[in-house]
Structure formats: C-alpha cells, structure tokens
Protein backbone atom coordinates (compact mmCIF):
# COMPACT_ATOMS: atom_id res chain seq x y z
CA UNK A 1 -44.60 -50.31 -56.31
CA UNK A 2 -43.68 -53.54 -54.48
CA UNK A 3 -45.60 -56.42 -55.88
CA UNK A 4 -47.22 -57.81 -59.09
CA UNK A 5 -51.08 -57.97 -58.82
CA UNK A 6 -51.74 -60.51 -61.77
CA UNK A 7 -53.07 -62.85 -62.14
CA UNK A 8 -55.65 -63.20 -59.11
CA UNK A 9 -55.24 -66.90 -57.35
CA UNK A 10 -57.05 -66.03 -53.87
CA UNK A 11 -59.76 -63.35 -53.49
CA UNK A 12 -59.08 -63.20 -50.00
CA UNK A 13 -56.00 -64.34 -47.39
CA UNK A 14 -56.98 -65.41 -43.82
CA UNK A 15 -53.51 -64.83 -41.51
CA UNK A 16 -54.74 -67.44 -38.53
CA UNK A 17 -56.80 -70.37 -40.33
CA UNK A 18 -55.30 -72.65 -38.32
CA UNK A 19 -56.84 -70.87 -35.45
CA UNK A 20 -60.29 -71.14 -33.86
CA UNK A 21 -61.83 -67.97 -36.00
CA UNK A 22 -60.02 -68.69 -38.75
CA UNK A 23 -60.68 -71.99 -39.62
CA UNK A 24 -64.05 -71.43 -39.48
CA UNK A 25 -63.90 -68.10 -41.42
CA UNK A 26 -62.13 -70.23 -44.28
CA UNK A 27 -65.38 -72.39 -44.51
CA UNK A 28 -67.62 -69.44 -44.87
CA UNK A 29 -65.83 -67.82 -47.13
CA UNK A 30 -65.41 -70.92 -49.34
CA UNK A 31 -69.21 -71.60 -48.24
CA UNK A 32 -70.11 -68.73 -50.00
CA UNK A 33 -68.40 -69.27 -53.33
CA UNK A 34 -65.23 -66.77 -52.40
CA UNK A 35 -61.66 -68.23 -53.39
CA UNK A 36 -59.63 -67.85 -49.98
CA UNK A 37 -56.20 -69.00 -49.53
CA UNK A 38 -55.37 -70.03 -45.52
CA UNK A 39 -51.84 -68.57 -44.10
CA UNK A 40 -50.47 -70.02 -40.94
CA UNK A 41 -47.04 -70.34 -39.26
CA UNK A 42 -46.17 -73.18 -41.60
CA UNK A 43 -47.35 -71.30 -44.44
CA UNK A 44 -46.98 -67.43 -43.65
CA UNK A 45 -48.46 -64.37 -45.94
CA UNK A 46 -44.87 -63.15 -46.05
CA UNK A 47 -41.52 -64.47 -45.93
CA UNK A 48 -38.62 -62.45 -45.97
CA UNK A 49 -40.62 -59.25 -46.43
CA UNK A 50 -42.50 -60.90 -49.54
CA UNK A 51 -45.68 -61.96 -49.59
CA UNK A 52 -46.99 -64.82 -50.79
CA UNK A 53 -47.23 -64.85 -54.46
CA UNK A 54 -50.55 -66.27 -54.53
CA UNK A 55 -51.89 -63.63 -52.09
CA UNK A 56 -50.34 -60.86 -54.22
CA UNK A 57 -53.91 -59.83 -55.84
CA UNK A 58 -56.25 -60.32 -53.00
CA UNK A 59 -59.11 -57.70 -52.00
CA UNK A 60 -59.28 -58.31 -48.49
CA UNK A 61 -56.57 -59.92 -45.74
CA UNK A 62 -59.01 -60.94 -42.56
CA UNK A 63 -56.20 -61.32 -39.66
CA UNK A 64 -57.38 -63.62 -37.27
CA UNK A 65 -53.10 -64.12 -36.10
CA UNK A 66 -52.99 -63.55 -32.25
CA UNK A 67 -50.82 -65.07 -29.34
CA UNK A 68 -52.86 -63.52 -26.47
CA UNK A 69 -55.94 -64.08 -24.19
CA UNK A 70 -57.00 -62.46 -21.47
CA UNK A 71 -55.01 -63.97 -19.14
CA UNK A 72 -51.64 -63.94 -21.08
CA UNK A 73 -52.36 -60.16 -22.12
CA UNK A 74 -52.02 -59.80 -18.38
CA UNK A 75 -48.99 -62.18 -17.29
CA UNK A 76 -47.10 -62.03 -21.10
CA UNK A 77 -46.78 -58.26 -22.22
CA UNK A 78 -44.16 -59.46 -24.58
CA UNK A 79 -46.14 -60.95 -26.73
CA UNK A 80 -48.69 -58.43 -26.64
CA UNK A 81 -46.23 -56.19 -28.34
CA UNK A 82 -45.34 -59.11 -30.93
CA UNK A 83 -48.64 -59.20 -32.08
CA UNK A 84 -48.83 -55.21 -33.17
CA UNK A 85 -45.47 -55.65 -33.76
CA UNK A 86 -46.45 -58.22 -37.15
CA UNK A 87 -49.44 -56.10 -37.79
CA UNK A 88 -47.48 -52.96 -37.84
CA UNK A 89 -45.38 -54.67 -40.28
CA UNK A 90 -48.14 -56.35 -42.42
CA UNK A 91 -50.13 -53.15 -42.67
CA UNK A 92 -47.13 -51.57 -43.75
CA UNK A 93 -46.36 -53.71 -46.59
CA UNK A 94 -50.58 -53.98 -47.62
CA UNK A 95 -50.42 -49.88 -47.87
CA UNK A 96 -47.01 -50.55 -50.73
CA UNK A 97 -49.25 -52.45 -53.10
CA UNK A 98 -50.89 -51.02 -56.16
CA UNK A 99 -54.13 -51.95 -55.11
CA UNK A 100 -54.27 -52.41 -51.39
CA UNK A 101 -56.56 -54.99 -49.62
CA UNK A 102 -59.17 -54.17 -47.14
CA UNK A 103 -58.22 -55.70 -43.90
CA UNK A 104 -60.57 -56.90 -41.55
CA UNK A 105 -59.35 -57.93 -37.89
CA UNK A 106 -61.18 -58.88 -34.78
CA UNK A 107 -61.21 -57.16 -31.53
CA UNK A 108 -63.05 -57.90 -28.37
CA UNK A 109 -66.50 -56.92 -27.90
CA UNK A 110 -66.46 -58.19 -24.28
CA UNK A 111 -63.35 -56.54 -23.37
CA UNK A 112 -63.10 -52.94 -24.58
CA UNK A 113 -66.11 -51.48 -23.48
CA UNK A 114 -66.65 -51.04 -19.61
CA UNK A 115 -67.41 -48.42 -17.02
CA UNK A 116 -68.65 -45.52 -17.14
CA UNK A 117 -70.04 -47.23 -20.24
CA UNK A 118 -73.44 -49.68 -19.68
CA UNK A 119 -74.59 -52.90 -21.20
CA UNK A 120 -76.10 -53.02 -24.11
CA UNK A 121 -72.52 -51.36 -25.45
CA UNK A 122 -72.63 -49.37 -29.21
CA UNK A 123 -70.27 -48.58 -31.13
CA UNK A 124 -70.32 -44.62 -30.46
CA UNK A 125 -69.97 -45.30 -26.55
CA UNK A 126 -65.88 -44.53 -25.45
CA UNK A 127 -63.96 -47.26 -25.20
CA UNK A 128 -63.13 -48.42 -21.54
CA UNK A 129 -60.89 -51.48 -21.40
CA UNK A 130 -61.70 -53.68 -18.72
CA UNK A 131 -58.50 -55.47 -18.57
CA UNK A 132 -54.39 -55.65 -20.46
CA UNK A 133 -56.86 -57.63 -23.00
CA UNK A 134 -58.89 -54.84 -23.98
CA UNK A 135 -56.20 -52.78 -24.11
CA UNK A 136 -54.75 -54.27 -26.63
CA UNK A 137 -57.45 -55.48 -28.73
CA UNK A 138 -58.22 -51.71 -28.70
CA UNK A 139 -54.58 -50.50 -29.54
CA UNK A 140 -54.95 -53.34 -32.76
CA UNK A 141 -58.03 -51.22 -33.50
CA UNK A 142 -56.27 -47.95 -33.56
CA UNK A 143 -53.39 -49.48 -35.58
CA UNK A 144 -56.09 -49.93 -38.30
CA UNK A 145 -57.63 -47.03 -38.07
CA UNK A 146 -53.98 -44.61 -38.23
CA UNK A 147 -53.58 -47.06 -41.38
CA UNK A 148 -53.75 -45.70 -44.72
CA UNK A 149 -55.99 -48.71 -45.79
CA UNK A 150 -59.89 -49.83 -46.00
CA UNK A 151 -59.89 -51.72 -42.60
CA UNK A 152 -62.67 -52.95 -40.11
CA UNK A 153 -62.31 -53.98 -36.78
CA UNK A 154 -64.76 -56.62 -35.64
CA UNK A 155 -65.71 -56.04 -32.13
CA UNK A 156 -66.80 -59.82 -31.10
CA UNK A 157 -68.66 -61.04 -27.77
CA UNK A 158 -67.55 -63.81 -26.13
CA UNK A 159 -67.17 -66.76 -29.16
CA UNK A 160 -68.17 -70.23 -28.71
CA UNK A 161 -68.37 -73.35 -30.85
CA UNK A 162 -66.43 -75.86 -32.29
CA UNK A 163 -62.85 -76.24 -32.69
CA UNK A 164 -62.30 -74.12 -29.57
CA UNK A 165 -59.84 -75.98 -27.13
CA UNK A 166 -59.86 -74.75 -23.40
CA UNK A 167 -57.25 -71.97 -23.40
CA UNK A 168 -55.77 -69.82 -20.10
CA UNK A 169 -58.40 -67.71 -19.05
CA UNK A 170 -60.74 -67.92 -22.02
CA UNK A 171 -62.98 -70.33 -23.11
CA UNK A 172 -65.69 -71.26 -20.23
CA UNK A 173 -67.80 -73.53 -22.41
CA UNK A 174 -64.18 -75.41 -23.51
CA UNK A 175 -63.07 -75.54 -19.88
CA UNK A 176 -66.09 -76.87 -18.60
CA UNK A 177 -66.63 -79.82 -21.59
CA UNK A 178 -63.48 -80.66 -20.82
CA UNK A 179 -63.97 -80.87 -17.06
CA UNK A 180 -67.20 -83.53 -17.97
CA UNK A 181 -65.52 -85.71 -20.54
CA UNK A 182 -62.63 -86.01 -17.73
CA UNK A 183 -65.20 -86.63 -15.26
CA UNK A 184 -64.08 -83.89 -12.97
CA UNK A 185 -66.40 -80.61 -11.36
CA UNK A 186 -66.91 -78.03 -13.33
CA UNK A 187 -65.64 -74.18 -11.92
CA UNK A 188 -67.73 -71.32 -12.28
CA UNK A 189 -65.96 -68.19 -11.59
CA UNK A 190 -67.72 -64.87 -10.64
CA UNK A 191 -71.50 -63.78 -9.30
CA UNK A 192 -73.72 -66.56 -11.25
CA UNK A 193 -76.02 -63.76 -12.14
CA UNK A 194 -73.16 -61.92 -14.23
CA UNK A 195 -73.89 -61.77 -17.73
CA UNK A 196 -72.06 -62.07 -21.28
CA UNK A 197 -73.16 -61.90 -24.90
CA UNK A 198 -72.47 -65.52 -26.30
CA UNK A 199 -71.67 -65.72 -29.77
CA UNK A 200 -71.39 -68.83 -32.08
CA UNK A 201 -68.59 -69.88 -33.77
CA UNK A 202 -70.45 -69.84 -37.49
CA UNK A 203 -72.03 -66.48 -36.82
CA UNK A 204 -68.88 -64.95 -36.51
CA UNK A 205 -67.62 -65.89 -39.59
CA UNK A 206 -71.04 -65.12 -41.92
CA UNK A 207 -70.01 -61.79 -40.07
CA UNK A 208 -66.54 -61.54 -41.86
CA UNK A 209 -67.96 -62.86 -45.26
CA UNK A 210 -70.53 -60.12 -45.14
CA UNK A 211 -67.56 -57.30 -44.34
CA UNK A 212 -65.56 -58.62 -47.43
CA UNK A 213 -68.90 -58.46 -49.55
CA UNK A 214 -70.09 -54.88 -48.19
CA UNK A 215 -69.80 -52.15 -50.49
CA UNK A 216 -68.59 -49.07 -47.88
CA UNK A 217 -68.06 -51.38 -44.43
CA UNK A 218 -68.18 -49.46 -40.88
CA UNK A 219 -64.77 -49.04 -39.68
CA UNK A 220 -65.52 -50.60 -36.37
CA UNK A 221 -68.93 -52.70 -35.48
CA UNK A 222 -69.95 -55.01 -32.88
CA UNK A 223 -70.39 -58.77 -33.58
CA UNK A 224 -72.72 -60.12 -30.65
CA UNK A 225 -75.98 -61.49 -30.11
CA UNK A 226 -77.56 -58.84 -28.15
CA UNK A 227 -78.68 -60.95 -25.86
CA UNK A 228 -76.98 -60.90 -21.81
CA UNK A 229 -76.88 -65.38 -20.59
CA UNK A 230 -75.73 -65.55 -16.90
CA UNK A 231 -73.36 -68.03 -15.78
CA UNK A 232 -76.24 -70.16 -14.48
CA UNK A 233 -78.12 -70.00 -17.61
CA UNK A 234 -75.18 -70.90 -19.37
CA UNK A 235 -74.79 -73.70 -17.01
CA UNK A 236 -78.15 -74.99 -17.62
CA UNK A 237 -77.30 -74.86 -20.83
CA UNK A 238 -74.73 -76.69 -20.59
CA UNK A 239 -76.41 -79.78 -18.57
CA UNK A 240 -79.14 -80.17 -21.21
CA UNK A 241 -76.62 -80.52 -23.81
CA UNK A 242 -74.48 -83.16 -22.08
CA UNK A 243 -77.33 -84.91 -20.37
CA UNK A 244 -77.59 -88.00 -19.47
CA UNK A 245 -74.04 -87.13 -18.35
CA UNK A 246 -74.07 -85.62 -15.09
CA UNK A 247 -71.31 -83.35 -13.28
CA UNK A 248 -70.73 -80.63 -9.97
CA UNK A 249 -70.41 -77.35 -9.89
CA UNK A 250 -67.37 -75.79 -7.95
CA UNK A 251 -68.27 -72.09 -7.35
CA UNK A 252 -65.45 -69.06 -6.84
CA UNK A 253 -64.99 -65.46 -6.50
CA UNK A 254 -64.52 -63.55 -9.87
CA UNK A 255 -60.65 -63.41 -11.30
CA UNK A 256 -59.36 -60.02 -11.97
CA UNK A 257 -60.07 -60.32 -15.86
CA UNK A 258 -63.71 -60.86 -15.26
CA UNK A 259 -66.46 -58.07 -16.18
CA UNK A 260 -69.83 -58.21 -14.24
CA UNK A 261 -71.75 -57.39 -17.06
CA UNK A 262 -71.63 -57.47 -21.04
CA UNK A 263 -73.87 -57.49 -23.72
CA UNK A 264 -73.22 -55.87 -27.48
CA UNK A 265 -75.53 -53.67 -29.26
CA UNK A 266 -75.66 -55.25 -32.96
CA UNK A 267 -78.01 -52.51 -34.23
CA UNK A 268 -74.91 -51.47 -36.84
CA UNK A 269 -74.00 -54.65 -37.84
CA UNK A 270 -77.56 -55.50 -38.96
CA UNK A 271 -77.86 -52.18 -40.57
CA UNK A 272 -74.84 -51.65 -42.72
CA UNK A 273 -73.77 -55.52 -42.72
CA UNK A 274 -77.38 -57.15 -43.07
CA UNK A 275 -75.55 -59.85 -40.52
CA UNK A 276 -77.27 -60.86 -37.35
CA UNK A 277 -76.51 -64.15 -35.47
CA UNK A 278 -78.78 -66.95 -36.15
CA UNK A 279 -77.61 -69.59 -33.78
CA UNK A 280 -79.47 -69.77 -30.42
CA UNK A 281 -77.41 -70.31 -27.65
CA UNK A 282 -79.05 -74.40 -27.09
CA UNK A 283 -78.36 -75.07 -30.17
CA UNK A 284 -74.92 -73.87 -30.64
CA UNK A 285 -74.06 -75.85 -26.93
CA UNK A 286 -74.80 -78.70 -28.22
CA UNK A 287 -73.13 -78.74 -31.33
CA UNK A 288 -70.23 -77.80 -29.53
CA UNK A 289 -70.72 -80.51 -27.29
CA UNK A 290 -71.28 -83.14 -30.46
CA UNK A 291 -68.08 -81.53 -31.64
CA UNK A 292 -65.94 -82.23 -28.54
CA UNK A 293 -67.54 -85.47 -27.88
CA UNK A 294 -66.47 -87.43 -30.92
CA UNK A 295 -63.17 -86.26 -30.52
C-alpha cells in the first residue's frame, strides 16, 4: 500500500479551513477535544500525489474545498469540473491507504431538492436540482457514494454566520450587512414571501463533529433547521439586529438561481446524528452582525 499510517499526528484533516465552513468546523472539532490538522492552498493534503505526512493516519478527511456558488456553477463550468476533478483524485488516493478515512463533504440542502419534490424535503425524496449548483453538489454526492470509502454527504440549508464575506450570488445576510455598513439600500431579490431554511454557521459544524463521532453515519442527511423564514422575516431580522442603524429596501424580480420555496426535513439527522441546530435565527443575526461590525 501507498502510505505509512504511524504514528497518528491529526485525527482528522479539514481540506478548506481557510474557508467559511471550514474554519469554523476546525473550532468544533478542536472544541470538542478532537486533534484536527487544517489544509488549505498554502498548505495542501497532497503535494505531488503525497499526502501530507501528518495527515497520513487520520480517520476522517471533512472536504469543505470548493470554487463554486450558485452563480459561478452557472457562468464558470470549468471550475465546476475542477472541483470533482481534485475530489476524484483525493478519493482515489484515500481508497490506496491501509486504513482509509471516512470522508465527509457538504452538499446543498437548498439546491438539490426541487420540483416535483415539496418543502419540508427528506432525504428519501429524488433529487431535483434546481439550478448548475445543485447539479453539481449532487454529482459530488454521487462521486462519494461510487467511492469505495465510508463517506457522508452533508446536505446543508442555506448557512449563515460569521466569517462569511458577500460572495456572487450567495450570501444574502453578507450582501445586505455589507450594503448597511456602506450606507447603501439593501436588494431583496424574489417574492418576499419565498422561504429558505437558515442555518447557523456553528450548527453546521457540531453537525460534522457529530458525523466523525457516529458509529455507522447515514450516507447522505440533511443539515437544516426545519424551519421555512421569508425574505421579509429575514429582513426584520435583520433591522433588529443592526438597529439603531437604519437602511432601504430595493425590491426585484427573482434571478434564475432562486427557488420559491425550501425548507429541510432534519428528522435523520436528529435520529442517527443526535444533532439538531440550536441557534435561533435572532440570535445567530446578530452575532453575525457583531462579527461584521468590528471588522
């Protein structure tokens, strides 16, 4: 076999913890007692086909590595096919090892399900991608799956929280903090009354802790609150967070990426996981706003 598994330095490697997720999966998992070694572009998991020698005995590789949104999925199909391009290539050198990891990866809740599908969306419902987004996120999935490895795909609503900078075409609670700290109007795109499953940044990444931890894992499982927030209510959110800043509200048609409605069933995850999320959505607003206040 390829690689020598001894002696153990990290537990688990995070591909991405420069990223959004994965900086904040590297404080769970170090939250929790777990050793976890971070892997970025500076510092990747493999160079020249070998990996990183202090990665060489972990038990599970959580790949939070992606170059897309939903609007680049759409306008950028090249990098689409970089991204399963390097997971093609790192689940082909995990399945050489003696003792191969169990990868864990994250998908999009909000984006693979869709018609003739209806909100709340489970797990056992067919897949419907809703845009080049989904599609892909769902073609990661079945990468893992046609693996020979332990793997679970995390099927996450729409994230929120700190760290998250405002990004093309994802991101509405980063674009619109943003928008008030510049002092311009605020853009809400779509029917007000359209709804999406809001999930916080820290509940995500108990979620991940709780899939390396698990004894027997489900191979894919949604990671949502279960609960559908309109645009308005998010707004409203939003204002009671910033207050006693004050801003206005610019109002357009839906984009082509957008879903009218989306809200995760998390009956699985709270099953076989024993995760649910925690952080209400006025809460986790502010923080966020506390976050990209002071910075």
């Amino acid at each position: 076999m390829s690689d020598i598994r001894e002696p153990q330095v990290y537990e688990v490697a995070v591909v991405g913890a420069a990223g959004f997720l994965g900086g904040s999966v590297m404080s769970a998992l170090t939250a929790a007692g777990y050793r976890a070694g971070g892997f970025t572009l500076d510092r990747p998991l493999f160079s020249g086909g070998v990996v990183d020698a202090e990665a060489a005995s972990v038990r599970t590789v959580v790949w939070c590595a992606s170059r897309i949104n939903p609007r680049l999925a759409t306008e950028r199909p090249e990098l689409v096919e970089r991204d399963r391009g390097d997971l093609a290539e790192a689940l082909a050198q995990f399945a050489s090892w003696d003792r191969p990891p169990r990868v864990i990866a994250f998908s999009s809740g909000g984006t693979v399900y869709g018609p003739p599908a209806e909100p709340p969306y489970a797990e056992t419902m067919e897949p419907s991608p809703v845009n080049e987004y989904g599609a892909a996120k769902l073609d990661l999935e079945h990468q893992l799956a046609g693996s020979t490895l332990e793997t679970v795909s995390l099927r996450v609503s729409n994230a929120y929280g700190p760290g998250q900078r405002p990004a093309p075409g994802q991101g509405v609670l980063a674009h619109w903090m943003e928008a008030v700290l510049s002092g311009g109007e605020v853009h809400l795109y779509g029917d007000p009354s359209s709804t999406r499953d809001y999930v916080y940044v820290d509940d995500i990444a108990h979620a991940v802790v709780a899939a390396h931890r698990a004894d027997t894992p489900p191979q894919v499982v949604n990671i949502g609150s279960g609960l559908p927030t309109t645009l308005d209510r998010l707004l409203e959110s939003l204002e009671f967070a910033v207050a006693p800043a004050r801003f206005d509200t610019v109002r357009h048609p839906a984009r082509a990426t957008d879903t009218d409605h989306s809200t995760l069933d998390a009956t699985l995850a709270r099953e076989s996981l024993g995760w649910r999320a925690t952080v209400s959505l006025d809460e986790g607003v502010a923080r966020m706003w506390q976050w990209r206040a002071s910075q």
